[in-house]
N, C-alpha and C. Protein backbone atom coordinates (compact mmCIF):
# COMPACT_ATOMS: atom_id res chain seq x y z
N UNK A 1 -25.40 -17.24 -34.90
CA UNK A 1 -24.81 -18.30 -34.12
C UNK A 1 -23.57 -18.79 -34.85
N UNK A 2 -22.53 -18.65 -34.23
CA UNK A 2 -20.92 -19.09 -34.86
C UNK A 2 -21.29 -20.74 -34.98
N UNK A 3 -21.41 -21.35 -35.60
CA UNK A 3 -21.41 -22.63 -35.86
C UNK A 3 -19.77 -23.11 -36.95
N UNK A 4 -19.08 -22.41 -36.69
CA UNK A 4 -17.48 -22.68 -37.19
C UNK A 4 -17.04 -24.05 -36.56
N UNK A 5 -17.32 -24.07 -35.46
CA UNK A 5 -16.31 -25.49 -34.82
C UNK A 5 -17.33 -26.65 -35.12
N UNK A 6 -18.20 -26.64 -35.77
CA UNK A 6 -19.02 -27.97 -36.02
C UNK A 6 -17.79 -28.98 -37.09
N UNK A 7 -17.34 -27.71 -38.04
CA UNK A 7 -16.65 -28.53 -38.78
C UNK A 7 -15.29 -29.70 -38.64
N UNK A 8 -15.31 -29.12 -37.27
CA UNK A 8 -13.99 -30.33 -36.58
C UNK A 8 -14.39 -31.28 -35.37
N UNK A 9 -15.83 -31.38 -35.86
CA UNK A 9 -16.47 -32.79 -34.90
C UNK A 9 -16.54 -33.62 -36.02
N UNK A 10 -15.92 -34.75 -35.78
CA UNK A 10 -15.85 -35.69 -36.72
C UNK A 10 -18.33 -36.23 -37.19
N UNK A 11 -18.30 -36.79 -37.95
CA UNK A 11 -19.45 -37.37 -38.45
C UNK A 11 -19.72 -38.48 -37.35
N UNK A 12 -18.72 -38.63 -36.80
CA UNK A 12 -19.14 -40.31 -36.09
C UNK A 12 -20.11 -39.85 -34.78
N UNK A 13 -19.09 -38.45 -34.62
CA UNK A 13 -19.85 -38.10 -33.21
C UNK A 13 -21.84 -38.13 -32.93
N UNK A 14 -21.76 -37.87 -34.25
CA UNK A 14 -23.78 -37.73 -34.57
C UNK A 14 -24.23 -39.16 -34.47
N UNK A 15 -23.58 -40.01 -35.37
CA UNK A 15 -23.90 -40.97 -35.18
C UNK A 15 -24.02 -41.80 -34.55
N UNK A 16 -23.04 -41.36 -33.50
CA UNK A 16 -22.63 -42.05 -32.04
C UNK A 16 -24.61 -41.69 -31.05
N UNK A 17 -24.66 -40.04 -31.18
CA UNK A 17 -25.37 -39.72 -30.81
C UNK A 17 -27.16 -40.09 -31.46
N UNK A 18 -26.87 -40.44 -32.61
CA UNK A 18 -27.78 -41.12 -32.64
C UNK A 18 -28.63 -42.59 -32.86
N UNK A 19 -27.50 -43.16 -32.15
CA UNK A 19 -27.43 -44.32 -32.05
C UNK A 19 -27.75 -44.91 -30.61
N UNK A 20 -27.38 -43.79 -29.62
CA UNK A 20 -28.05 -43.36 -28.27
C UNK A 20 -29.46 -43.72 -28.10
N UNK A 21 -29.53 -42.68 -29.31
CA UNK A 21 -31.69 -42.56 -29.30
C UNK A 21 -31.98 -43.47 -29.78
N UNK A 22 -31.64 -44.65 -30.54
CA UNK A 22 -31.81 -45.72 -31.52
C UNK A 22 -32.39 -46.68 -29.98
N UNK A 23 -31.21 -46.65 -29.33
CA UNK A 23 -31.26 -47.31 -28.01
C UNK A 23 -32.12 -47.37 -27.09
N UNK A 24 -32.92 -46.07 -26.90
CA UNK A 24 -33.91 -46.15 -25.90
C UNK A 24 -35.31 -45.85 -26.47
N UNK A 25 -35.15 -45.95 -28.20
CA UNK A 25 -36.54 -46.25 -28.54
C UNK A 25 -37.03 -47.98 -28.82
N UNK A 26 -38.15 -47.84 -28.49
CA UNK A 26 -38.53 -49.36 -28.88
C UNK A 26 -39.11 -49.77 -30.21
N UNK A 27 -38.71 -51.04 -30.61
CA UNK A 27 -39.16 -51.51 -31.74
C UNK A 27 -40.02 -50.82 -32.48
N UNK A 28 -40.41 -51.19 -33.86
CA UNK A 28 -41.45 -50.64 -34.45
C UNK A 28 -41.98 -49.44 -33.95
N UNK A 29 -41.06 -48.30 -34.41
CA UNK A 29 -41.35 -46.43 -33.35
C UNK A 29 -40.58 -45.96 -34.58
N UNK A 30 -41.18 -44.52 -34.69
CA UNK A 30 -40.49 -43.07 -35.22
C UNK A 30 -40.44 -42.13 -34.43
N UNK A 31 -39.56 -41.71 -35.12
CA UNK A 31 -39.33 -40.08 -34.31
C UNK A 31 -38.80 -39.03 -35.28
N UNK A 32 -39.27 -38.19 -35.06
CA UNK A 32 -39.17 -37.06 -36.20
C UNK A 32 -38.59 -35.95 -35.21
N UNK A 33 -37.71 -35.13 -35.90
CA UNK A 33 -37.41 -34.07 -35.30
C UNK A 33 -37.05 -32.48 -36.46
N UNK A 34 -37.57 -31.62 -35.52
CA UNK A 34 -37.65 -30.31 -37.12
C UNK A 34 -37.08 -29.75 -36.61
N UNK A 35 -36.42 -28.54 -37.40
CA UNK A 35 -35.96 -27.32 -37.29
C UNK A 35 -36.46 -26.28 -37.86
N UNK A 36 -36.19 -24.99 -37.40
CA UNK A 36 -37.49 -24.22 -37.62
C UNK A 36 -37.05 -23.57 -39.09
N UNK A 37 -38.36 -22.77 -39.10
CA UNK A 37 -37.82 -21.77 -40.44
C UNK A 37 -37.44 -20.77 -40.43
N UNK A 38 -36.79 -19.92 -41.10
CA UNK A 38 -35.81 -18.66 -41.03
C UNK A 38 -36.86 -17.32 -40.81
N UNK A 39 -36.87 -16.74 -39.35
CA UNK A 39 -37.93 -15.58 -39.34
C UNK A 39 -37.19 -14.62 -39.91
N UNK A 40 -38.48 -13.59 -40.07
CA UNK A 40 -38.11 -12.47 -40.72
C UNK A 40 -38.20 -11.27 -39.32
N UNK A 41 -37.10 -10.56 -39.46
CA UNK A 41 -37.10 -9.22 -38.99
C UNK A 41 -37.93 -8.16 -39.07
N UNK A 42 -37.55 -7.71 -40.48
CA UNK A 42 -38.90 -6.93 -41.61
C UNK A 42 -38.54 -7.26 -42.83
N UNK A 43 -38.83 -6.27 -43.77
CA UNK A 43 -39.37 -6.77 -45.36
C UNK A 43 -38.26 -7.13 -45.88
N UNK A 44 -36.92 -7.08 -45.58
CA UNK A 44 -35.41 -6.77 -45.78
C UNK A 44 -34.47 -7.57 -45.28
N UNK A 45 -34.66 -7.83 -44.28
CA UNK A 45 -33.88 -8.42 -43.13
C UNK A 45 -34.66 -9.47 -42.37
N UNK A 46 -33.45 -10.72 -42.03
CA UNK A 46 -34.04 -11.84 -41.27
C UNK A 46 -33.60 -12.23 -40.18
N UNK A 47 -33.77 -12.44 -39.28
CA UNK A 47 -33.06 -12.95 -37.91
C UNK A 47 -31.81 -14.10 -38.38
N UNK A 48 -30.68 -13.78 -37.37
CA UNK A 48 -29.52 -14.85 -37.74
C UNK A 48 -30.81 -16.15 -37.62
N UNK A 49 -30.41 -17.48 -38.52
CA UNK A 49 -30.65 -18.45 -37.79
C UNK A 49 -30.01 -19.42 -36.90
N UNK A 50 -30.95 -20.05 -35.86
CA UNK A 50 -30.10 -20.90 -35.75
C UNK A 50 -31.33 -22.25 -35.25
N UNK A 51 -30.03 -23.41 -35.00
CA UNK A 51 -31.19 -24.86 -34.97
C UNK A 51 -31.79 -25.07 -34.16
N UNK A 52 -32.60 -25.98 -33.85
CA UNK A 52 -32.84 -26.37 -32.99
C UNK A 52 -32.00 -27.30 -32.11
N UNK A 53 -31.83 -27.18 -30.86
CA UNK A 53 -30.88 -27.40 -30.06
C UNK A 53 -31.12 -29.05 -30.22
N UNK A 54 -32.09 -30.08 -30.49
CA UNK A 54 -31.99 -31.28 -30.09
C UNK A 54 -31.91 -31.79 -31.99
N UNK A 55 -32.42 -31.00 -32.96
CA UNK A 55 -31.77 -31.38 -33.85
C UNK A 55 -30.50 -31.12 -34.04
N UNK A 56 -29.63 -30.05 -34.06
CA UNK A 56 -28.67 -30.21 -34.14
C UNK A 56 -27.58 -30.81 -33.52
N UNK A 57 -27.96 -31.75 -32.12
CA UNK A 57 -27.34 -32.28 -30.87
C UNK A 57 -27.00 -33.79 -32.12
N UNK A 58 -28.57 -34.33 -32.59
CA UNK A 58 -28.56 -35.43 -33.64
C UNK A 58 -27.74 -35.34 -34.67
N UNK A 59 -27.41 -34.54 -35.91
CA UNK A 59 -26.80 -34.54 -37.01
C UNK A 59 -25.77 -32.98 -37.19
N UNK A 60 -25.50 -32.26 -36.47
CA UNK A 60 -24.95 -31.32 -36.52
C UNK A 60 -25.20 -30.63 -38.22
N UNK A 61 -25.89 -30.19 -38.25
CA UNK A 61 -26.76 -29.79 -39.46
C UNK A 61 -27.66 -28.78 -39.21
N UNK A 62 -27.20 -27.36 -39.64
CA UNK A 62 -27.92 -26.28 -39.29
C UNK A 62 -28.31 -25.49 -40.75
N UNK A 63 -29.04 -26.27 -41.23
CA UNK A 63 -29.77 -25.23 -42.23
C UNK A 63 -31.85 -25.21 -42.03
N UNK A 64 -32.57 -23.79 -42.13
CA UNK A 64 -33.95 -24.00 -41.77
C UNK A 64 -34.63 -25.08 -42.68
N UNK A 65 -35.72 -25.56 -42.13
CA UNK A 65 -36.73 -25.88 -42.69
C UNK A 65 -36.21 -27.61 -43.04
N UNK A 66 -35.85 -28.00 -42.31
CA UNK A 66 -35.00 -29.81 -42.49
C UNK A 66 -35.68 -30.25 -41.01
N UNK A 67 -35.87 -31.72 -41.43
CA UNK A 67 -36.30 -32.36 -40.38
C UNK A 67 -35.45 -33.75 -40.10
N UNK A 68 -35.62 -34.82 -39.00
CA UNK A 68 -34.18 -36.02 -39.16
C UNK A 68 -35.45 -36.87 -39.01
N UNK A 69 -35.58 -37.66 -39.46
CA UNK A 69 -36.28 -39.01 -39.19
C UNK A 69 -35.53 -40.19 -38.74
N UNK A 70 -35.92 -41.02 -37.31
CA UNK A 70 -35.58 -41.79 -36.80
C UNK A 70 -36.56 -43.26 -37.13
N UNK A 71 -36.22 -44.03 -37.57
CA UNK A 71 -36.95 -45.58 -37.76
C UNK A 71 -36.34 -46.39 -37.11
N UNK A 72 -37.12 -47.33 -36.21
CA UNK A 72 -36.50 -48.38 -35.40
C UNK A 72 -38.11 -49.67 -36.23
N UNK A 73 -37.57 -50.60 -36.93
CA UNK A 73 -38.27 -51.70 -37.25
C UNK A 73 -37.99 -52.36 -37.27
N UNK A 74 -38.56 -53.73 -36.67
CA UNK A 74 -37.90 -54.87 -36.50
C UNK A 74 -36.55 -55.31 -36.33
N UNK A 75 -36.39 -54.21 -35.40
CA UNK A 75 -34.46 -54.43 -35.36
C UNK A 75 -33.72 -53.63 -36.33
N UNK A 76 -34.28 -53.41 -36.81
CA UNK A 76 -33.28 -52.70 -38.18
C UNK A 76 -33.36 -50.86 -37.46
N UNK A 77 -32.41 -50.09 -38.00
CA UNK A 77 -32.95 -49.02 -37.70
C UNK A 77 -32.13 -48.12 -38.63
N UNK A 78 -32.74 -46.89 -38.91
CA UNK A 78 -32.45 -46.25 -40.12
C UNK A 78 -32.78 -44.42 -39.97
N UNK A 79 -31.55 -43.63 -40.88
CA UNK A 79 -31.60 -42.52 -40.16
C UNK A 79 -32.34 -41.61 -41.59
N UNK A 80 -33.29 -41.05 -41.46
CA UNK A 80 -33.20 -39.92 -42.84
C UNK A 80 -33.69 -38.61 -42.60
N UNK A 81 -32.39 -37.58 -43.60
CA UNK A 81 -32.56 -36.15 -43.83
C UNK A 81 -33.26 -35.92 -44.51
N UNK A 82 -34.33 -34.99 -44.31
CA UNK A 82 -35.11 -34.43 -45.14
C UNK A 82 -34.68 -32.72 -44.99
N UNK A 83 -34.37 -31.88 -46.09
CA UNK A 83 -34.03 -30.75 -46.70
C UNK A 83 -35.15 -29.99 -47.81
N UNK A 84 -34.76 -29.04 -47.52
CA UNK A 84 -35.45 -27.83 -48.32
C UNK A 84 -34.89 -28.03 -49.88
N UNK A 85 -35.71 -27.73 -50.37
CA UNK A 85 -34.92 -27.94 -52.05
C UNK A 85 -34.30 -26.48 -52.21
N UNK A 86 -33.19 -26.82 -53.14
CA UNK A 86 -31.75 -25.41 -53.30
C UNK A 86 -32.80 -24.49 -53.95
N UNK A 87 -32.29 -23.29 -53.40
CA UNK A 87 -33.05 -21.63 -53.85
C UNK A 87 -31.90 -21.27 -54.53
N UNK A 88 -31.79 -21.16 -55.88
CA UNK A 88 -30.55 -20.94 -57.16
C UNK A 88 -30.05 -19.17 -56.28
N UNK A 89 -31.45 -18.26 -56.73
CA UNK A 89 -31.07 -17.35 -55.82
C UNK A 89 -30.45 -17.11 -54.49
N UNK A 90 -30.79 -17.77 -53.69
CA UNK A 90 -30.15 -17.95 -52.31
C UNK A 90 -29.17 -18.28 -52.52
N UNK A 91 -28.20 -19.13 -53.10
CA UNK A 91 -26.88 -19.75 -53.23
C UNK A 91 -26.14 -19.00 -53.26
């Protein structure tokens, strides 16, 4: 999946977008959202990846195995990435 033009959507746009969902959840609520993990082809080879269409709609962030956490509490509301820890090899 060409994911090249992500890099010229500004940051606000996600935030815009998830500030949407902020909106039509109610108070004291989570929402979690995942992306999958990188399948394998065979012993060698792995399928391109790509995201999940409603996580990456949220944070434009396409790497496997990350999830976005949404918190709405008491008015306050708060966004967090959760990531795979770096594979030195993979890099």
């Amino acid at each position: 999946m060409d994911l090249s033009y992500m890099a010229k959507m500004p940051q606000s746009e996600f935030t815009a977008r998830r500030q949407k969902v902020f909106e039509q959840m109610q108070d004291n609520s989570a929402l979690i959202v995942f992306t999958e993990t990188e399948k394998r082809r065979n012993n060698d080879c792995e399928y391109l990846f790509r995201p999940d269409s409603y996580f990456w709609y949220l944070t434009g962030f396409a790497e496997p195995q990350s999830a976005l956490l949404l918190i709405k509490q008491q008015g306050q509301i708060q966004s967090i990435l959760f990531l795979r820890e770096k594979d030195p090899l993979m890099e």
